[in-house]
N, C-alpha and C. Protein backbone atom coordinates (compact mmCIF):
# COMPACT_ATOMS: atom_id res chain seq x y z
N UNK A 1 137.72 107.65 56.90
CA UNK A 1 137.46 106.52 56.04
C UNK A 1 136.44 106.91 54.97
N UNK A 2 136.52 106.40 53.98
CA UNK A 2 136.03 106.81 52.79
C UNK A 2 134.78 106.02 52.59
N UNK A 3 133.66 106.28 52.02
CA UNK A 3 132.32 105.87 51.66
C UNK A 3 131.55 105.07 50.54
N UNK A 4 131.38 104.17 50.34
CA UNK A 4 131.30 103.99 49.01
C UNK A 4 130.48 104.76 48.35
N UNK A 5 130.66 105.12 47.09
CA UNK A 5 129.82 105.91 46.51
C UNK A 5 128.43 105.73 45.88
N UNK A 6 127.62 104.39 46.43
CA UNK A 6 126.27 104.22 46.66
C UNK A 6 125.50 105.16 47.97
N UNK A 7 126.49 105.07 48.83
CA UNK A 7 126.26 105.35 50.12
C UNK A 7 125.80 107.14 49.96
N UNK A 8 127.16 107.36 49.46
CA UNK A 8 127.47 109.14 49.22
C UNK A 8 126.17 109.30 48.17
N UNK A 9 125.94 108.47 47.25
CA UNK A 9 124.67 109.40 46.84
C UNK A 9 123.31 109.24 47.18
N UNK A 10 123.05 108.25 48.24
CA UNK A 10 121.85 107.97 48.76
C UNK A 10 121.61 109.42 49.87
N UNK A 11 122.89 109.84 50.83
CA UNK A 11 122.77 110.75 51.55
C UNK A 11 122.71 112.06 51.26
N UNK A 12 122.96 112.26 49.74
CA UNK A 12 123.51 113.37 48.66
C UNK A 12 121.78 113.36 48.88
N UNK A 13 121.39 112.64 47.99
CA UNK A 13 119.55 112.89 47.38
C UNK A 13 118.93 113.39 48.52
N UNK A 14 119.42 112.43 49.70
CA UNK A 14 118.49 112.61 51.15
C UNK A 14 118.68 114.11 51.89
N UNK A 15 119.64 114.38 51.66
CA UNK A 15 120.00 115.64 52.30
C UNK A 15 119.21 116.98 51.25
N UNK A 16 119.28 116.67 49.99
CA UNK A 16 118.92 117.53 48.88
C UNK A 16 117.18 117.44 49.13
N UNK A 17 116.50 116.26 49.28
CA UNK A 17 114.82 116.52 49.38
C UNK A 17 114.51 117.02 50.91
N UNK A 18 115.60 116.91 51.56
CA UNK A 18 115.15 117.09 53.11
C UNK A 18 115.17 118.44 53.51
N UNK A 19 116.30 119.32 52.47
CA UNK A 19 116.57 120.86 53.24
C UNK A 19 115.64 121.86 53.12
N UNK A 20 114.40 121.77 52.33
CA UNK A 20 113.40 122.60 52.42
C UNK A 20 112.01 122.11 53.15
N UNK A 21 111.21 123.10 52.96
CA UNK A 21 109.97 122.69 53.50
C UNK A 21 109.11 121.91 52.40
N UNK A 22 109.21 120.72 51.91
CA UNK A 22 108.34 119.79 50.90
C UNK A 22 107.31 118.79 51.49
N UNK A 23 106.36 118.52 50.84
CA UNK A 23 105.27 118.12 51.34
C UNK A 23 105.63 116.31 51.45
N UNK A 24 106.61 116.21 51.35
CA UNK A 24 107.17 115.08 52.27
C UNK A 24 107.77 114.83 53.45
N UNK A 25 108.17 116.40 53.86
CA UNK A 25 108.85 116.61 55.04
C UNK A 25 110.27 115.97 55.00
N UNK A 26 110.21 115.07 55.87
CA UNK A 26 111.75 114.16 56.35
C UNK A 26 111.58 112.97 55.53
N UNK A 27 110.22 112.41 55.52
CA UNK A 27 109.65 110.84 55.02
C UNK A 27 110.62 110.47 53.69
N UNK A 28 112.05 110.45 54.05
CA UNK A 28 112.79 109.94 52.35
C UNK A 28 112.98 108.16 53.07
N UNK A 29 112.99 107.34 51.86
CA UNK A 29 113.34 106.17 52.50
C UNK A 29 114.06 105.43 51.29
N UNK A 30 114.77 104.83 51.95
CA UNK A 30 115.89 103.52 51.62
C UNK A 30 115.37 101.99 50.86
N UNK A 31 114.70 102.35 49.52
CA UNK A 31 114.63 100.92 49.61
C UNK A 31 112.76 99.93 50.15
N UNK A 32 113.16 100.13 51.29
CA UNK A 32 111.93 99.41 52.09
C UNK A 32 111.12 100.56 53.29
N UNK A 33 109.98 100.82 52.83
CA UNK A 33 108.76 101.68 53.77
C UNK A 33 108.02 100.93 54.85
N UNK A 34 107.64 100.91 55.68
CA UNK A 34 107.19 100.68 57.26
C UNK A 34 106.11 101.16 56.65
N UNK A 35 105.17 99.54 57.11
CA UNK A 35 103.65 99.96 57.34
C UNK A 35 103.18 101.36 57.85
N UNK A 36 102.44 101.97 57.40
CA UNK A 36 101.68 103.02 58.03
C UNK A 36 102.53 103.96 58.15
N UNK A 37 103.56 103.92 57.07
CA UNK A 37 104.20 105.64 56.92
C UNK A 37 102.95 106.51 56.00
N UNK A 38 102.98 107.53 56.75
CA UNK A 38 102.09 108.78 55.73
C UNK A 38 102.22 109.08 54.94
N UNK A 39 101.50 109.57 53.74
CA UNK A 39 101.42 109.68 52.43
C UNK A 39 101.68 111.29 52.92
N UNK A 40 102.33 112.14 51.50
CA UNK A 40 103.10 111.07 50.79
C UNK A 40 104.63 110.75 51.44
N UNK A 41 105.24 109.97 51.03
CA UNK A 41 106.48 110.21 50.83
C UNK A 41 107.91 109.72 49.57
N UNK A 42 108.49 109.69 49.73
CA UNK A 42 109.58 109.35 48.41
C UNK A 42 110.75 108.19 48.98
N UNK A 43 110.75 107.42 48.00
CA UNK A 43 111.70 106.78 47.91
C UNK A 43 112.86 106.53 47.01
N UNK A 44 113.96 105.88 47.51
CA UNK A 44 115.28 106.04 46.57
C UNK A 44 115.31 104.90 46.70
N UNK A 45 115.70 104.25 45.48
CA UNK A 45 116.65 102.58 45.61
C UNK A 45 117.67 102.27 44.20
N UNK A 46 118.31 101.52 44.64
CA UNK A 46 119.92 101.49 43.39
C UNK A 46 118.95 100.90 42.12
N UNK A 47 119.06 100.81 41.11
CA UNK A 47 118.49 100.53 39.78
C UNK A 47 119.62 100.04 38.79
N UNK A 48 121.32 100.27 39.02
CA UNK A 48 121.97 99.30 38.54
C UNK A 48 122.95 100.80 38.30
N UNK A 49 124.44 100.19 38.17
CA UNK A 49 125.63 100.55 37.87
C UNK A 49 126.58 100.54 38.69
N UNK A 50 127.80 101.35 39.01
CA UNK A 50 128.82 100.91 40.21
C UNK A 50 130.41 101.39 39.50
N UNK A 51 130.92 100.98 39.62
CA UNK A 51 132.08 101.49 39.43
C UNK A 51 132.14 101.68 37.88
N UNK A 52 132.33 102.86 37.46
CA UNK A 52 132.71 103.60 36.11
C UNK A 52 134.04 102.56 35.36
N UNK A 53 134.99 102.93 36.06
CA UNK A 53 136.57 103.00 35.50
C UNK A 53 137.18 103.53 34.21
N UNK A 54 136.46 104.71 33.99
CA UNK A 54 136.87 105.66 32.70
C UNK A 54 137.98 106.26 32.68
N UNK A 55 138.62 106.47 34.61
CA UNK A 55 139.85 107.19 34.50
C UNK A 55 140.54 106.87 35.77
N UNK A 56 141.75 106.81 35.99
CA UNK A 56 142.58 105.84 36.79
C UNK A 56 142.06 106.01 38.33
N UNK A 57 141.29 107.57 38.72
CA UNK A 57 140.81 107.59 40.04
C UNK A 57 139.76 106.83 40.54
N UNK A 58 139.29 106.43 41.06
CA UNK A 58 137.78 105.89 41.22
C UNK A 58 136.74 106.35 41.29
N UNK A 59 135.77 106.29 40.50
CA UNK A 59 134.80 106.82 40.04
C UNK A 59 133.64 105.72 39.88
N UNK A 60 132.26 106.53 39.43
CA UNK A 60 131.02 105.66 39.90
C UNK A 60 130.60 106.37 38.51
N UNK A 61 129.54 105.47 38.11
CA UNK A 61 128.06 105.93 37.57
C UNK A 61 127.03 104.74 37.90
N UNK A 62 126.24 105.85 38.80
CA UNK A 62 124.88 104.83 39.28
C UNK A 62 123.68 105.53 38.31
N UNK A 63 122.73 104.57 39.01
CA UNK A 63 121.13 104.64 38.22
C UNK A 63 120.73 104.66 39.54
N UNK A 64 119.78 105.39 39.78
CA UNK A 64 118.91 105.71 41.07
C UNK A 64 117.90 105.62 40.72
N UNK A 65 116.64 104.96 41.27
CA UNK A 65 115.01 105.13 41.35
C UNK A 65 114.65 106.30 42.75
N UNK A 66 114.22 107.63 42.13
CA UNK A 66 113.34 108.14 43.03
C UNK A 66 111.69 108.56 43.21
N UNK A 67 111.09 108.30 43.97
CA UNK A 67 109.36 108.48 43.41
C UNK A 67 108.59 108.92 44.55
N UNK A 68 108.05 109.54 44.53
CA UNK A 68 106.99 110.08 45.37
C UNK A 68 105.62 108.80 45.20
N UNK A 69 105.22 108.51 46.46
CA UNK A 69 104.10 107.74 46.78
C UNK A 69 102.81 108.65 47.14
N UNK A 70 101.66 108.04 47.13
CA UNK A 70 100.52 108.86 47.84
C UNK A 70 99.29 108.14 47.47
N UNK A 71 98.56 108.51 47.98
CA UNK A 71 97.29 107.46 47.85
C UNK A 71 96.23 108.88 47.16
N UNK A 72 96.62 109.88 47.03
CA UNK A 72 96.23 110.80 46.13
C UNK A 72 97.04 111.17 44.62
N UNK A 73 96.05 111.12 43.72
CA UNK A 73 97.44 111.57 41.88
C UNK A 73 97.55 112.79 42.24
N UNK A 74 96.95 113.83 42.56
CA UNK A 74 97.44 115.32 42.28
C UNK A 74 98.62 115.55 43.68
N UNK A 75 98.57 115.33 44.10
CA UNK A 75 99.42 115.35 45.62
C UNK A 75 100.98 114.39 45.22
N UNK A 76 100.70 113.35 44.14
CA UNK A 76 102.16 112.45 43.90
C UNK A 76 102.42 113.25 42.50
N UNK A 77 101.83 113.78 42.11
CA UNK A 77 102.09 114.91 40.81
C UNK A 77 103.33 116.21 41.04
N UNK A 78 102.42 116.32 42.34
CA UNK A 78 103.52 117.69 42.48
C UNK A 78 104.58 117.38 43.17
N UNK A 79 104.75 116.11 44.11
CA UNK A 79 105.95 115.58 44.41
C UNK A 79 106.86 115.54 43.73
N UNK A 80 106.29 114.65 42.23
CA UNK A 80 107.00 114.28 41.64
C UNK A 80 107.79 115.15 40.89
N UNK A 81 106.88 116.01 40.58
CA UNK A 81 107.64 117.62 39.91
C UNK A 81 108.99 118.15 40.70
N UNK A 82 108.33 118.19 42.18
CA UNK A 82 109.40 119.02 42.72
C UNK A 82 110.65 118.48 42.81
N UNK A 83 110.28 117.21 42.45
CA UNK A 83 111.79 116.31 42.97
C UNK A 83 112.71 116.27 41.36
N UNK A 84 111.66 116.42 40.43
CA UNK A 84 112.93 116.84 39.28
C UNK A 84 113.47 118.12 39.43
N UNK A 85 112.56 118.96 40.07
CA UNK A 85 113.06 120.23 40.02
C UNK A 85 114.66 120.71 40.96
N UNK A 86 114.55 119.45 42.26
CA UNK A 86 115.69 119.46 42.90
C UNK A 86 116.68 119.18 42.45
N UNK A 87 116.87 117.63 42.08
CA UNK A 87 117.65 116.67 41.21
C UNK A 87 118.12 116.96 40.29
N UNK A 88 117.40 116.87 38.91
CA UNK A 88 118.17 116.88 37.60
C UNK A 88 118.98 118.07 37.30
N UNK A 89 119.73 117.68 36.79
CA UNK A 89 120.77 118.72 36.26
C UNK A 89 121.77 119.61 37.60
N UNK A 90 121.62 118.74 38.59
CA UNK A 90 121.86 119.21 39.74
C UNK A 90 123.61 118.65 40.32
N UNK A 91 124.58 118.21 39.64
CA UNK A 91 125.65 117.98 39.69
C UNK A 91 126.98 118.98 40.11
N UNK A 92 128.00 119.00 40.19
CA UNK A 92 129.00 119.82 40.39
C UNK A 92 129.20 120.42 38.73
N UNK A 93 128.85 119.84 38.01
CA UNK A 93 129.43 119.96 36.21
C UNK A 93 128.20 120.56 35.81
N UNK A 94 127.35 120.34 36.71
CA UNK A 94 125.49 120.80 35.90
C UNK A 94 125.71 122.20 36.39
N UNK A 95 125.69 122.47 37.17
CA UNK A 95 125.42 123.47 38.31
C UNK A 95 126.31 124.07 39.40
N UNK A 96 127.40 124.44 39.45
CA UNK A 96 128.35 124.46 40.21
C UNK A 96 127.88 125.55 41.11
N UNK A 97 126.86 126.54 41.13
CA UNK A 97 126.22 127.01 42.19
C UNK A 97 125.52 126.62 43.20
N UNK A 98 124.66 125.22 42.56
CA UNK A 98 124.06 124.48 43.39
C UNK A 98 123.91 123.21 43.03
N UNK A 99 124.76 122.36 43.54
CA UNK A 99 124.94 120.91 43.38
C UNK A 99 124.59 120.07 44.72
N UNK A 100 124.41 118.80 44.31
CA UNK A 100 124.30 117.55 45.69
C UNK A 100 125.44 117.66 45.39
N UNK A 101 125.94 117.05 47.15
CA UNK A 101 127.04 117.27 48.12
C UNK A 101 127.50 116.03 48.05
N UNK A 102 128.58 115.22 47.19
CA UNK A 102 128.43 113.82 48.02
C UNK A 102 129.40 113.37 48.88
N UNK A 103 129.41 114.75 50.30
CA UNK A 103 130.09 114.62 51.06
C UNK A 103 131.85 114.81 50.41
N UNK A 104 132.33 113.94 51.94
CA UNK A 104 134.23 114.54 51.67
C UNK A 104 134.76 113.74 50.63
N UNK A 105 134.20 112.47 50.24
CA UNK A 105 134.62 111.30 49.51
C UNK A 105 134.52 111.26 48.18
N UNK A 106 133.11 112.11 47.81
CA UNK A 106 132.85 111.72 46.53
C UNK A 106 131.97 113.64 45.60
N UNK A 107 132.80 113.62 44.21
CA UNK A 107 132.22 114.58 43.88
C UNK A 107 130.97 113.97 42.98
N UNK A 108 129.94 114.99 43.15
CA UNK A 108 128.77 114.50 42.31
C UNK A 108 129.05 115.14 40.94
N UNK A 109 129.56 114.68 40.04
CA UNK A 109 129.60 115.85 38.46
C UNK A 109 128.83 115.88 37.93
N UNK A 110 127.89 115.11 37.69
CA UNK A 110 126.25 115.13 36.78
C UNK A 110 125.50 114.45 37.42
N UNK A 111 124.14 114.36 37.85
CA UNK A 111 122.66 114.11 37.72
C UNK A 111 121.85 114.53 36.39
N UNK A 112 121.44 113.61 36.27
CA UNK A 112 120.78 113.58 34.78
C UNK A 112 119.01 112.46 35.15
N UNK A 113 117.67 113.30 34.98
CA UNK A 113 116.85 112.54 35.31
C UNK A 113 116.79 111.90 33.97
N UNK A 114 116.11 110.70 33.41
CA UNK A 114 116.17 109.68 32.75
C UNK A 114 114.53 109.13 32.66
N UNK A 115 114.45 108.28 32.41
CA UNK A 115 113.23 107.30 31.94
C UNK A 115 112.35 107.97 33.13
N UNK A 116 111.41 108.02 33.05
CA UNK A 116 110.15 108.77 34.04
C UNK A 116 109.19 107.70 34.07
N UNK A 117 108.64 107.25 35.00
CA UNK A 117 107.66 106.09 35.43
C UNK A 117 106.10 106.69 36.40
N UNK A 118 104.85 105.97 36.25
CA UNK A 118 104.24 105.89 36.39
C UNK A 118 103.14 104.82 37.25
N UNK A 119 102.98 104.35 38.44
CA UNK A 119 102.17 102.85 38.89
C UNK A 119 100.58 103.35 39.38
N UNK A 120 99.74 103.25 39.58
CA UNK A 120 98.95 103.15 40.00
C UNK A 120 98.41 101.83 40.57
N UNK A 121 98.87 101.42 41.77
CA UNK A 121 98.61 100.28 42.84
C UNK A 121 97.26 100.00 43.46
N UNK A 122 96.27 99.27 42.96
CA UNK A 122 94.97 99.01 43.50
C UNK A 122 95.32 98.22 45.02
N UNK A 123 95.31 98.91 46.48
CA UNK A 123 95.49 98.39 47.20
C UNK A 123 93.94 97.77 48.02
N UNK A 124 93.04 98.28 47.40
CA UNK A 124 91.96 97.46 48.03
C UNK A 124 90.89 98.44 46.64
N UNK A 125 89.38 98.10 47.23
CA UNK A 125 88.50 98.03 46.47
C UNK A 125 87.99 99.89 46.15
N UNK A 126 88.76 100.66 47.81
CA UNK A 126 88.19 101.86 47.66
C UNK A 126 89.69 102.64 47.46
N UNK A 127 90.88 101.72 47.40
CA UNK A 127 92.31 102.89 47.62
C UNK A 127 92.93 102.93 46.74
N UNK A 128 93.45 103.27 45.99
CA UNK A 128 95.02 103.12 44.78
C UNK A 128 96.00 104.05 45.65
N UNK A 129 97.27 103.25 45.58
CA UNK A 129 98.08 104.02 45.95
C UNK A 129 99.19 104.56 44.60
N UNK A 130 99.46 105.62 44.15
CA UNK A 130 100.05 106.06 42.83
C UNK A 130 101.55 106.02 43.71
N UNK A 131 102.27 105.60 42.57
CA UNK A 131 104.29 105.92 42.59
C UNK A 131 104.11 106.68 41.19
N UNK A 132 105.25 108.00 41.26
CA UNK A 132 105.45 108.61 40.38
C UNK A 132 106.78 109.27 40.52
N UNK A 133 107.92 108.66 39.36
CA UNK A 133 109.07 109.18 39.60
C UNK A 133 109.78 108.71 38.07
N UNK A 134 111.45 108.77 38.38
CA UNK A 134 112.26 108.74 37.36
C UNK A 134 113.43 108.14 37.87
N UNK A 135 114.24 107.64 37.18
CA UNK A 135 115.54 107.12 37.42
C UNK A 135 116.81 108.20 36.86
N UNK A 136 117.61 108.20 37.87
CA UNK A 136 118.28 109.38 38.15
C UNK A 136 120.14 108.88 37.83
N UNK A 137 120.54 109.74 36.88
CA UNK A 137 121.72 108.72 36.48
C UNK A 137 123.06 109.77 36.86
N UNK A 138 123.95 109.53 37.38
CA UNK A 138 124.93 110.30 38.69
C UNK A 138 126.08 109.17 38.15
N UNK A 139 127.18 110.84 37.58
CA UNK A 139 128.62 110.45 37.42
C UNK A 139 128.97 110.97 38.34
N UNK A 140 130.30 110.32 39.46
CA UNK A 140 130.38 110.49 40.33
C UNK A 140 132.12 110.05 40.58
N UNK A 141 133.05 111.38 41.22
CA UNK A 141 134.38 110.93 41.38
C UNK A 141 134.82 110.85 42.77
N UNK A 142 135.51 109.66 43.02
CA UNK A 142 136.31 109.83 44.51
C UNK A 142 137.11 111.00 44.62
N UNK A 143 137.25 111.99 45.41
CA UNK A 143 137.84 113.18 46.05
C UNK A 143 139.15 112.75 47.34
């Protein structure tokens, strides 16, 4: 059974920040973080798009938010680096040596990082917690 292709590229990204040794470790998350996860870690969530229909197969172009968190800037700095360094330009059409996988269902043909963002979150009087990331834009064909 086939996947939708939100699905295929949430596990695409997850599998892509998870296979090395990064100073996030495993910590990728979906959307919504659990009190008292450790800094840092990264998150992914949909930011808008869905079915393409440019050509009779089925096909996608999403917008992805990904960002490294941390309650330190130099520590969500280099997150944030490394995660363009994974990502962008990281497609089957970008890179055909080394592309996200999006599994049996779906080919990834471009990642393209996009608009780059910045928060600095005053969570109390002595903490800021910094987000630092980009929105990640993925043409994407059913296989």
């Amino acid at each position: 059974m086939s996947r939708p292709a939100l699905q295929a590229a949430y596990i695409a990204i997850e599998n892509r920040l998870t296979a090395g040794a990064e100073p996030w470790g495993r910590k990728i998350r979906i959307s919504v973080v659990k009190s008292g996860t450790t800094y840092p870690y990264v998150v992914q969530f949909w930011a808008g798009g869905g079915s393409a229909n440019r050509i009779k197969q089925r096909d996608a172009e999403l917008r992805i938010a990904v960002k490294a968190v941390s309650d330190k800037m130099a520590d969500v700095m280099i997150c944030a680096e490394r995660i363009t360094e994974l990502l962008d330009d990281h497609g089957y059409q970008d890179n055909a040596d080394d592309y996200l996988s999006g599994g049996t269902s779906w080919t990834i043909l471009s990642i393209t990082e996009e608009d780059a963002f910045f928060l600095a979150e005053p969570v109390s009087n002595t903490i800021t917690v910094y987000h630092v990331g980009a929105f990640y834009r993925l043409f994407m064909q059913h296989t």
